[in-house]
N, C-alpha and C. Protein backbone atom coordinates (compact mmCIF):
# COMPACT_ATOMS: atom_id res chain seq x y z
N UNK A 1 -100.14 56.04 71.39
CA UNK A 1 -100.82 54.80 71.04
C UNK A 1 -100.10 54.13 69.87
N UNK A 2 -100.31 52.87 70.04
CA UNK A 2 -99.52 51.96 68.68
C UNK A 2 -100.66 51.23 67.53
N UNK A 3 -100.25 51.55 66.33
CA UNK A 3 -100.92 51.28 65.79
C UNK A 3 -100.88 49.49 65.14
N UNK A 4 -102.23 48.75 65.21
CA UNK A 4 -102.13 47.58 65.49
C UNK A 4 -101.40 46.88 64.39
N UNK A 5 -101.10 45.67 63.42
CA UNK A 5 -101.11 45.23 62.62
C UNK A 5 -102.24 44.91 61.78
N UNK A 6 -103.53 45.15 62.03
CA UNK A 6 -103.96 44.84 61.26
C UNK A 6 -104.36 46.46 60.83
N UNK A 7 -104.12 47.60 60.98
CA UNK A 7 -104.28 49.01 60.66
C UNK A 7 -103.38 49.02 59.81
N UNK A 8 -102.09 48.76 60.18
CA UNK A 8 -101.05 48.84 59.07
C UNK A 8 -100.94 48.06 57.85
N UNK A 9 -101.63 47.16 57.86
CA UNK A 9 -101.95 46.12 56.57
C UNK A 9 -103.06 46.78 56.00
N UNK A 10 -104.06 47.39 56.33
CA UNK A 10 -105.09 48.26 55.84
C UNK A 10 -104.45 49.36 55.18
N UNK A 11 -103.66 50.00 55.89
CA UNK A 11 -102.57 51.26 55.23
C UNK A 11 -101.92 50.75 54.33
N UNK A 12 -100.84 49.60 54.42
CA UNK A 12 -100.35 49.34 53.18
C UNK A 12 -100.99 49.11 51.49
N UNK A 13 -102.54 48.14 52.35
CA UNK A 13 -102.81 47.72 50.87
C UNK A 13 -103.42 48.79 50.04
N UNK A 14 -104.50 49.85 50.70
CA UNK A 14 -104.71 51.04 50.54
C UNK A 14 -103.73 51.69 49.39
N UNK A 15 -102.74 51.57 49.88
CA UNK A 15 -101.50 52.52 49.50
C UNK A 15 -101.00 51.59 48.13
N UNK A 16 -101.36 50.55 48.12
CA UNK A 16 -100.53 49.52 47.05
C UNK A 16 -99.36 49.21 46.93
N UNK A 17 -98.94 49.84 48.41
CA UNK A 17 -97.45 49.60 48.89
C UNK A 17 -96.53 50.10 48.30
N UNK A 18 -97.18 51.69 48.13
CA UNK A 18 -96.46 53.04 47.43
C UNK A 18 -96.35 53.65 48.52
N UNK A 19 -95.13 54.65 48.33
CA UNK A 19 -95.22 55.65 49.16
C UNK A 19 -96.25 56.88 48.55
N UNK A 20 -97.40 57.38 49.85
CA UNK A 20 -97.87 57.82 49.02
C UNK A 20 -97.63 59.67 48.69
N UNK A 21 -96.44 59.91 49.19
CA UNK A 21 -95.70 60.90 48.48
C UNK A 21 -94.79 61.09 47.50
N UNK A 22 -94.17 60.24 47.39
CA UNK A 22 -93.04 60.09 46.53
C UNK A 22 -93.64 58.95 45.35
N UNK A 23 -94.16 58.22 45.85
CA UNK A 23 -94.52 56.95 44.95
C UNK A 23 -93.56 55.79 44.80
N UNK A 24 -92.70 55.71 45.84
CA UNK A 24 -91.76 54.80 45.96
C UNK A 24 -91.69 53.45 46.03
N UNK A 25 -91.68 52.29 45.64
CA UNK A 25 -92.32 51.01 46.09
C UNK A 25 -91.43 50.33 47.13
N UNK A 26 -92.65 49.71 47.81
CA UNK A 26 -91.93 49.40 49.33
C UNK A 26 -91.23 47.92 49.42
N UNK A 27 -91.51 47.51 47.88
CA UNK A 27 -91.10 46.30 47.95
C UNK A 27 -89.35 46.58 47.02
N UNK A 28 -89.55 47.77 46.42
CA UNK A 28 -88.19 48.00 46.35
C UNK A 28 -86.90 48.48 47.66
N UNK A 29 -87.48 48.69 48.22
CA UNK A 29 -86.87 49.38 49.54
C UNK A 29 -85.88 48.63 50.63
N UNK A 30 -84.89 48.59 51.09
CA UNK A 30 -84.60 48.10 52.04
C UNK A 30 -85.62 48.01 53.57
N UNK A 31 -86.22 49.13 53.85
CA UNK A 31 -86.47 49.18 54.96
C UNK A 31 -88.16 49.23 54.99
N UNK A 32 -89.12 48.82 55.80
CA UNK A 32 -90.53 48.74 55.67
C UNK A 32 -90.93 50.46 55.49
N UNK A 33 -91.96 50.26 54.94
CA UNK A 33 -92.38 52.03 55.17
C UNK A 33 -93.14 52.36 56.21
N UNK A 34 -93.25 53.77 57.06
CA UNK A 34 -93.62 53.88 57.60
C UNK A 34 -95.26 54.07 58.14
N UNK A 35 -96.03 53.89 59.22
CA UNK A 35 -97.06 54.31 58.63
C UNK A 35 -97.29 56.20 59.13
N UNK A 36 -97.70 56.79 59.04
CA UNK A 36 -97.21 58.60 58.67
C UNK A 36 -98.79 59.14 59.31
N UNK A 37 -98.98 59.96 60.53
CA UNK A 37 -100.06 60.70 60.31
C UNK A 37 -100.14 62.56 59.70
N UNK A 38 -100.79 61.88 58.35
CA UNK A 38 -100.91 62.92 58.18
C UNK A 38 -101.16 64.62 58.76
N UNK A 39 -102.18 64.52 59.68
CA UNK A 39 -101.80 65.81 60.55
C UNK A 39 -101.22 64.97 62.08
N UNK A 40 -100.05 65.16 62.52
CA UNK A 40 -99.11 64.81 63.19
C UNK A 40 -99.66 64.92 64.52
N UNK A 41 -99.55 63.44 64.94
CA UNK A 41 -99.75 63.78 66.32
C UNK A 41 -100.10 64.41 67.33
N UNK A 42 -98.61 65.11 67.49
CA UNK A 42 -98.11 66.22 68.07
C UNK A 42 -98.91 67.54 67.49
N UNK A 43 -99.94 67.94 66.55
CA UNK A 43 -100.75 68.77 66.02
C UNK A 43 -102.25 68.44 66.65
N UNK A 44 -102.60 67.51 67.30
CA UNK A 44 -104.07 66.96 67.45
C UNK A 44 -104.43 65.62 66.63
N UNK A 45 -103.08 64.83 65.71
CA UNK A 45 -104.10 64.23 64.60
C UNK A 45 -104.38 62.85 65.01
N UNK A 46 -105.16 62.39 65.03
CA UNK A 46 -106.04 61.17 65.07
C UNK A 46 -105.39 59.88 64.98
N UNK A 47 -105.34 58.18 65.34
CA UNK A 47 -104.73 57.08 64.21
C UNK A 47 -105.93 57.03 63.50
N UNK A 48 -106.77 57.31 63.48
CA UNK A 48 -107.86 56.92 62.56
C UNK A 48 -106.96 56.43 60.77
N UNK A 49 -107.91 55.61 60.40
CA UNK A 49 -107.26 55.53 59.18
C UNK A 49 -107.34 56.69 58.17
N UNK A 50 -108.36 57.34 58.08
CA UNK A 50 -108.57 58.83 57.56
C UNK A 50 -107.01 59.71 57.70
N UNK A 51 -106.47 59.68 58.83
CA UNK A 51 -104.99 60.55 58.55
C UNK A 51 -103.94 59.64 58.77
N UNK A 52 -104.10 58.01 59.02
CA UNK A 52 -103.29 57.56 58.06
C UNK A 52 -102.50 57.65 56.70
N UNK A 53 -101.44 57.67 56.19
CA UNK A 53 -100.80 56.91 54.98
C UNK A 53 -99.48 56.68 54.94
N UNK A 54 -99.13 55.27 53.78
CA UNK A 54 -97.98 55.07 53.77
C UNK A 54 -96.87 55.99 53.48
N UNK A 55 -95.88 56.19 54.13
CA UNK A 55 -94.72 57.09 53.88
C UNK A 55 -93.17 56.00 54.08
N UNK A 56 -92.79 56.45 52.68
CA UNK A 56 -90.84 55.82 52.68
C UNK A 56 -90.43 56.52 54.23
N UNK A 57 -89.26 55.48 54.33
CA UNK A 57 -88.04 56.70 55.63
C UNK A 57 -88.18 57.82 55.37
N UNK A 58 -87.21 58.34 53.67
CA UNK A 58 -86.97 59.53 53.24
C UNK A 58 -88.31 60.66 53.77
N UNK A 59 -89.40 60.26 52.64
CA UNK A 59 -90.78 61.15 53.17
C UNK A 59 -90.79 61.28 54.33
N UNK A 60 -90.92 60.17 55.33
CA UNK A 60 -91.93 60.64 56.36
C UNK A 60 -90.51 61.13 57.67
N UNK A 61 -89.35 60.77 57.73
CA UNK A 61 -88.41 61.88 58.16
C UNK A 61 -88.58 63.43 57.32
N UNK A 62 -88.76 63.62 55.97
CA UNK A 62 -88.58 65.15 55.80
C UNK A 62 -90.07 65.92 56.06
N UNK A 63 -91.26 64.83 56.18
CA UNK A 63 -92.61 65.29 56.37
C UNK A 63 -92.68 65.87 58.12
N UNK A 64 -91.84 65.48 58.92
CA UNK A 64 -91.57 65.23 60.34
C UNK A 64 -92.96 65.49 60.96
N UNK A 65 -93.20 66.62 61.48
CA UNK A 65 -94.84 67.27 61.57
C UNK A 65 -94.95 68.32 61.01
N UNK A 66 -94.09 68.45 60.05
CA UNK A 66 -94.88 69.88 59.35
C UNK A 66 -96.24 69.45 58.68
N UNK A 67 -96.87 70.40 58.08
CA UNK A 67 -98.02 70.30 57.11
C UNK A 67 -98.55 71.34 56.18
N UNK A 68 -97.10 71.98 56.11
CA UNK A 68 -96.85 73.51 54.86
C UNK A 68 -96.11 73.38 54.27
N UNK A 69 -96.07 73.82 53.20
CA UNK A 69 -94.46 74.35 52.62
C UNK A 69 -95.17 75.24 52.13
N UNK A 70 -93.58 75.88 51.20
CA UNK A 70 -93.69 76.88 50.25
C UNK A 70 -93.34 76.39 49.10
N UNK A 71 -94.32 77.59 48.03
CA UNK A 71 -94.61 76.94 46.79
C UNK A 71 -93.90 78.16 46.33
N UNK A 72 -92.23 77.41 45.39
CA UNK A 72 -91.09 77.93 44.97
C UNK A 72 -91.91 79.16 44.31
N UNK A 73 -92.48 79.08 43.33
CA UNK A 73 -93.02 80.20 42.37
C UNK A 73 -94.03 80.99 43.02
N UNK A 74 -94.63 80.71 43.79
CA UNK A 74 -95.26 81.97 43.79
C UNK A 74 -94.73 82.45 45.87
N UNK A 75 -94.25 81.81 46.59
CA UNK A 75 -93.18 81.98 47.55
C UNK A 75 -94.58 81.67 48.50
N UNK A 76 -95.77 81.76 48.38
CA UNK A 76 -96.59 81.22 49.50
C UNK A 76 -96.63 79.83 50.19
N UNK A 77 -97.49 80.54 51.75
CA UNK A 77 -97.15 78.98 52.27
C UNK A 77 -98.26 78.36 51.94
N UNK A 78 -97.89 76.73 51.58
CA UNK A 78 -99.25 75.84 51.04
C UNK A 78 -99.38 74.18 52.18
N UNK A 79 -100.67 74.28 52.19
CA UNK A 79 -100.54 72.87 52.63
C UNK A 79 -100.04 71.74 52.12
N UNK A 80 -99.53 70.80 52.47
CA UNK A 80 -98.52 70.09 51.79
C UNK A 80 -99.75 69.00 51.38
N UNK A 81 -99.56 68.32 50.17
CA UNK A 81 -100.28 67.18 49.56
C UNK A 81 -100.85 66.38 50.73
N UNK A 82 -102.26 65.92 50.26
CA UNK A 82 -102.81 65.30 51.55
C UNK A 82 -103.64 63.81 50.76
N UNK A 83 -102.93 62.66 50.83
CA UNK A 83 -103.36 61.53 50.10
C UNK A 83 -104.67 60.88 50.46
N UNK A 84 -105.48 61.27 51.21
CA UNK A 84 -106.97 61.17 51.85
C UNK A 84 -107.19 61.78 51.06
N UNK A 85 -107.50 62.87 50.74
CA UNK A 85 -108.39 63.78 50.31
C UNK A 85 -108.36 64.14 48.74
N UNK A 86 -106.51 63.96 48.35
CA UNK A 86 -106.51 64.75 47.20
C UNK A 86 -105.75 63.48 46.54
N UNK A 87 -105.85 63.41 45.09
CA UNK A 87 -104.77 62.22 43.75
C UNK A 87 -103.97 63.03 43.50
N UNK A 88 -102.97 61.98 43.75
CA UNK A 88 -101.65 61.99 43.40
C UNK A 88 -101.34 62.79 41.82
N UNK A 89 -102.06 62.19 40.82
CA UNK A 89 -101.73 62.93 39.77
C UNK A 89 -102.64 63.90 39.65
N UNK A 90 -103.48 64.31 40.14
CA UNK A 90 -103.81 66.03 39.99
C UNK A 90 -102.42 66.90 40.57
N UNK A 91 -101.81 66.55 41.36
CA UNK A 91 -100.62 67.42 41.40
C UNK A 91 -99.14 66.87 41.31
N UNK A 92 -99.19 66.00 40.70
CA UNK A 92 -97.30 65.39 40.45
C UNK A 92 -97.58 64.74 39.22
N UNK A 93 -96.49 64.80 38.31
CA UNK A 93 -96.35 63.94 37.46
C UNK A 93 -94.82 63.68 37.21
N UNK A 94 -94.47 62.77 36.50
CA UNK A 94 -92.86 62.39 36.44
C UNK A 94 -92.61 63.11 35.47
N UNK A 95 -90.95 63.19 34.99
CA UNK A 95 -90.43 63.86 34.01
C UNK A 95 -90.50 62.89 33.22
N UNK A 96 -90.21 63.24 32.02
CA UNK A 96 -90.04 62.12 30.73
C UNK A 96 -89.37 60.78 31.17
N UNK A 97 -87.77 60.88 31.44
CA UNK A 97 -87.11 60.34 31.88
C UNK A 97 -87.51 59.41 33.55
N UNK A 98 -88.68 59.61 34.06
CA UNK A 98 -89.08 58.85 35.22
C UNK A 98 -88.34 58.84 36.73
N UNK A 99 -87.37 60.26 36.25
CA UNK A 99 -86.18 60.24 37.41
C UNK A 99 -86.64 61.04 38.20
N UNK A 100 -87.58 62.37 38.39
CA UNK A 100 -87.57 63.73 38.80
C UNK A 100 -89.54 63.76 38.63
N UNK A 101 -90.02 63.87 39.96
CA UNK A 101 -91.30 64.25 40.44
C UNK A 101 -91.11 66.04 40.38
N UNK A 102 -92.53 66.34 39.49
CA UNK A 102 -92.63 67.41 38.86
C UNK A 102 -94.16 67.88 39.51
N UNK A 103 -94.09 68.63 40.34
CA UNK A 103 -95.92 69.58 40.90
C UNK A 103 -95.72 70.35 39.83
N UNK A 104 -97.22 69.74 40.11
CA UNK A 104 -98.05 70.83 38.71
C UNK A 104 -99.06 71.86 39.28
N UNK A 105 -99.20 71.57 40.32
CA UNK A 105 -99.64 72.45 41.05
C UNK A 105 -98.70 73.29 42.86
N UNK A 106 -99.66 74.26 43.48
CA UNK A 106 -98.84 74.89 44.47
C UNK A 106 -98.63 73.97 45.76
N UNK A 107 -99.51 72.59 45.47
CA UNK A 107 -99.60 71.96 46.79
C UNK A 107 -98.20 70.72 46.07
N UNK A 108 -98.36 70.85 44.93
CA UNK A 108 -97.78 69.48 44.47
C UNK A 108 -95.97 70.41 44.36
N UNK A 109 -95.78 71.52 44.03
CA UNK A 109 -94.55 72.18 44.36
C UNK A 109 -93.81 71.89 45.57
N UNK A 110 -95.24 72.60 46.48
CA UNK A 110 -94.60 73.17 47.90
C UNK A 110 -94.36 71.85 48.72
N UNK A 111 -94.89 70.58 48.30
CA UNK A 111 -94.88 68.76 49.03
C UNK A 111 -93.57 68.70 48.11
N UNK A 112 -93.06 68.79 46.66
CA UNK A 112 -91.53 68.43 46.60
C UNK A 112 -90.83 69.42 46.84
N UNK A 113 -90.77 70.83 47.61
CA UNK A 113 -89.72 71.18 48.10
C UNK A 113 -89.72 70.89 49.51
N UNK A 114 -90.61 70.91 50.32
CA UNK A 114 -90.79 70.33 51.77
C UNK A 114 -90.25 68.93 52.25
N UNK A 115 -90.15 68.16 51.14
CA UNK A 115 -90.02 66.74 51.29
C UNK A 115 -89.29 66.47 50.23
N UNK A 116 -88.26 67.72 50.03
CA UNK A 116 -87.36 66.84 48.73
C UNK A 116 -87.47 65.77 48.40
N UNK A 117 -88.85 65.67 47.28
CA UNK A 117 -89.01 64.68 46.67
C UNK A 117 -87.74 64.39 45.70
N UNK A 118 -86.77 64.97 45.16
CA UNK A 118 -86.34 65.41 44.04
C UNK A 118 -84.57 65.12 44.90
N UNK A 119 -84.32 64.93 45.53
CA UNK A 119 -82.80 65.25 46.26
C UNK A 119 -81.97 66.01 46.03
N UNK A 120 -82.95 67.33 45.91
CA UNK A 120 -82.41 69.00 44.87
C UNK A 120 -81.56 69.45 46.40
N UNK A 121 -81.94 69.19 47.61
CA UNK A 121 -81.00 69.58 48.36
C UNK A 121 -79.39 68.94 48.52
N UNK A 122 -79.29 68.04 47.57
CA UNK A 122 -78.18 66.85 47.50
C UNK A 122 -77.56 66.80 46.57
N UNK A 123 -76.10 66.58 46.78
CA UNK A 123 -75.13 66.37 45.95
C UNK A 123 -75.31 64.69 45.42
N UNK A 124 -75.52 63.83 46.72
CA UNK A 124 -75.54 62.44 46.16
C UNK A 124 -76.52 62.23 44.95
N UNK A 125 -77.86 62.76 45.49
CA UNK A 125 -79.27 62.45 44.87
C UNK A 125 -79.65 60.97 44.37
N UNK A 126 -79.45 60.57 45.96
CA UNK A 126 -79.78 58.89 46.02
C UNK A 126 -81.12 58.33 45.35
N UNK A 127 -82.05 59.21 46.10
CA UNK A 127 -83.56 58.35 45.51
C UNK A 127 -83.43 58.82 43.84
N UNK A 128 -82.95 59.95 43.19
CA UNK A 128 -82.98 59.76 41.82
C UNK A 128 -81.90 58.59 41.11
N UNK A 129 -80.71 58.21 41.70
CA UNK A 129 -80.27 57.11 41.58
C UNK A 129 -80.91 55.86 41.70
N UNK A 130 -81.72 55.46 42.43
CA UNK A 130 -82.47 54.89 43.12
C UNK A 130 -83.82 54.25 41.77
N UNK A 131 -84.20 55.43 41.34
CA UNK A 131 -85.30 55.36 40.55
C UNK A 131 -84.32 55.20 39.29
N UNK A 132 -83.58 55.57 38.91
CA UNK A 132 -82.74 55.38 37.84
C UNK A 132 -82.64 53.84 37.48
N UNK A 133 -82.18 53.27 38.45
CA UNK A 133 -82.20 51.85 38.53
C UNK A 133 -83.77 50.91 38.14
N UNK A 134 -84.48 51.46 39.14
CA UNK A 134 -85.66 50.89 39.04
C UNK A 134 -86.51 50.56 37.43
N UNK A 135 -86.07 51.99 36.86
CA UNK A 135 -86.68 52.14 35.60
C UNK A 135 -86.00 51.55 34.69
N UNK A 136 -84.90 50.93 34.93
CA UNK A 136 -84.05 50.11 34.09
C UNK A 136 -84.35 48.87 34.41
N UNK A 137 -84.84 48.42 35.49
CA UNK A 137 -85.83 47.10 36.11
C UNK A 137 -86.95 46.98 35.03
N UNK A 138 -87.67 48.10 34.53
CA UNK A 138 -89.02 48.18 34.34
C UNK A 138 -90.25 48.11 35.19
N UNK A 139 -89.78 48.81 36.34
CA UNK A 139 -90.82 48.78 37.21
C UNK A 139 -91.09 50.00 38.15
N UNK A 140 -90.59 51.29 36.94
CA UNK A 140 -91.03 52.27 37.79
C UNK A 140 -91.12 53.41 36.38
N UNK A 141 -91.79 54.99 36.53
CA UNK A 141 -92.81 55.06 37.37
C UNK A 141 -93.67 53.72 37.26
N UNK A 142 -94.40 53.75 38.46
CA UNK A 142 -95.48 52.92 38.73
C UNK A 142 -96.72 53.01 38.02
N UNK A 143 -97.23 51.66 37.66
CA UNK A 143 -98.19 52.16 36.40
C UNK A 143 -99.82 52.47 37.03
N UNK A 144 -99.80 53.09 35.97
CA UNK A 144 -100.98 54.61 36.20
C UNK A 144 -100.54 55.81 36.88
N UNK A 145 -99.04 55.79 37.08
CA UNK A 145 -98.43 57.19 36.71
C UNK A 145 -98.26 57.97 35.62
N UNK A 146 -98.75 59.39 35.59
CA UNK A 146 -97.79 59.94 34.07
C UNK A 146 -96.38 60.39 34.09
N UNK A 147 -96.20 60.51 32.89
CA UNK A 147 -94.85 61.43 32.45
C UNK A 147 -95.35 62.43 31.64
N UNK A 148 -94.56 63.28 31.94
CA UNK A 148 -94.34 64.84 30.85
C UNK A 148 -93.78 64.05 29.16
């Protein structure tokens, strides 16, 4: 099924036209964001707007249909951050510097190693380039984000 335009304008504004994993802004972006079901499709999940949310390319390619990771420190598998249900800053916050998304918790870990929030699997480490820039814009983190 396709989801209509006016669902996806509901998702965006919802979202404030963040990604709502990464926190990316979509108006910085080359490319529109996607809209992402949270439990995937291909799992049973719904379009309802409930497992709706906005996801960048980056996110919602590394989110594909999983809905686990592992949480580096303690090596268990965790459900990955779920933007229905749970805030963003109960489990992420930025580093000082605004470059590097930091879980503070096992869901907010195991969502930036699942979805290299961080481009720790990368030599380029575009989206921290990316945000590098932005914050020299003055327009990122996004406000009512924290920093460490």
């Amino acid at each position: 099924m396709t989801l209509n335009d006016n669902v996806k304008r509901q998702v965006r504004k919802r979202a404030n036209y963040l990604c709502e994993y990464c926190h990316s802004s979509e108006e910085a972006s080359a490319a529109n964001f996607a809209i992402d079901h949270i439990m995937p499709r291909s799992l049973g999940g719904a379009d309802d707007l409930g497992n709706l949310a906005l996801a960048c390319q980056r996110c919602n390619g590394y989110r594909y249909n999983f809905v686990t990771g592992i949480d580096p420190i303690t090596q268990e598998e965790i459900q990955l951050f779920n933007p229905r249900i749970q805030v963003w800053a109960d489990h992420f916050i930025w580093s000082a510097d605004g470059l590097k998304i930091i879980g503070k918790t096992s869901v907010g870990r195991a969502t930036c190693e699942r979805l290299d929030l961080n481009d720790d699997s990368h030599n380029d480490g575009s989206i921290v380039k990316a945000r590098r820039l932005w914050v020299r814009g003055g327009w990122h983190p996004p406000d009512g984000d924290s920093q460490e």
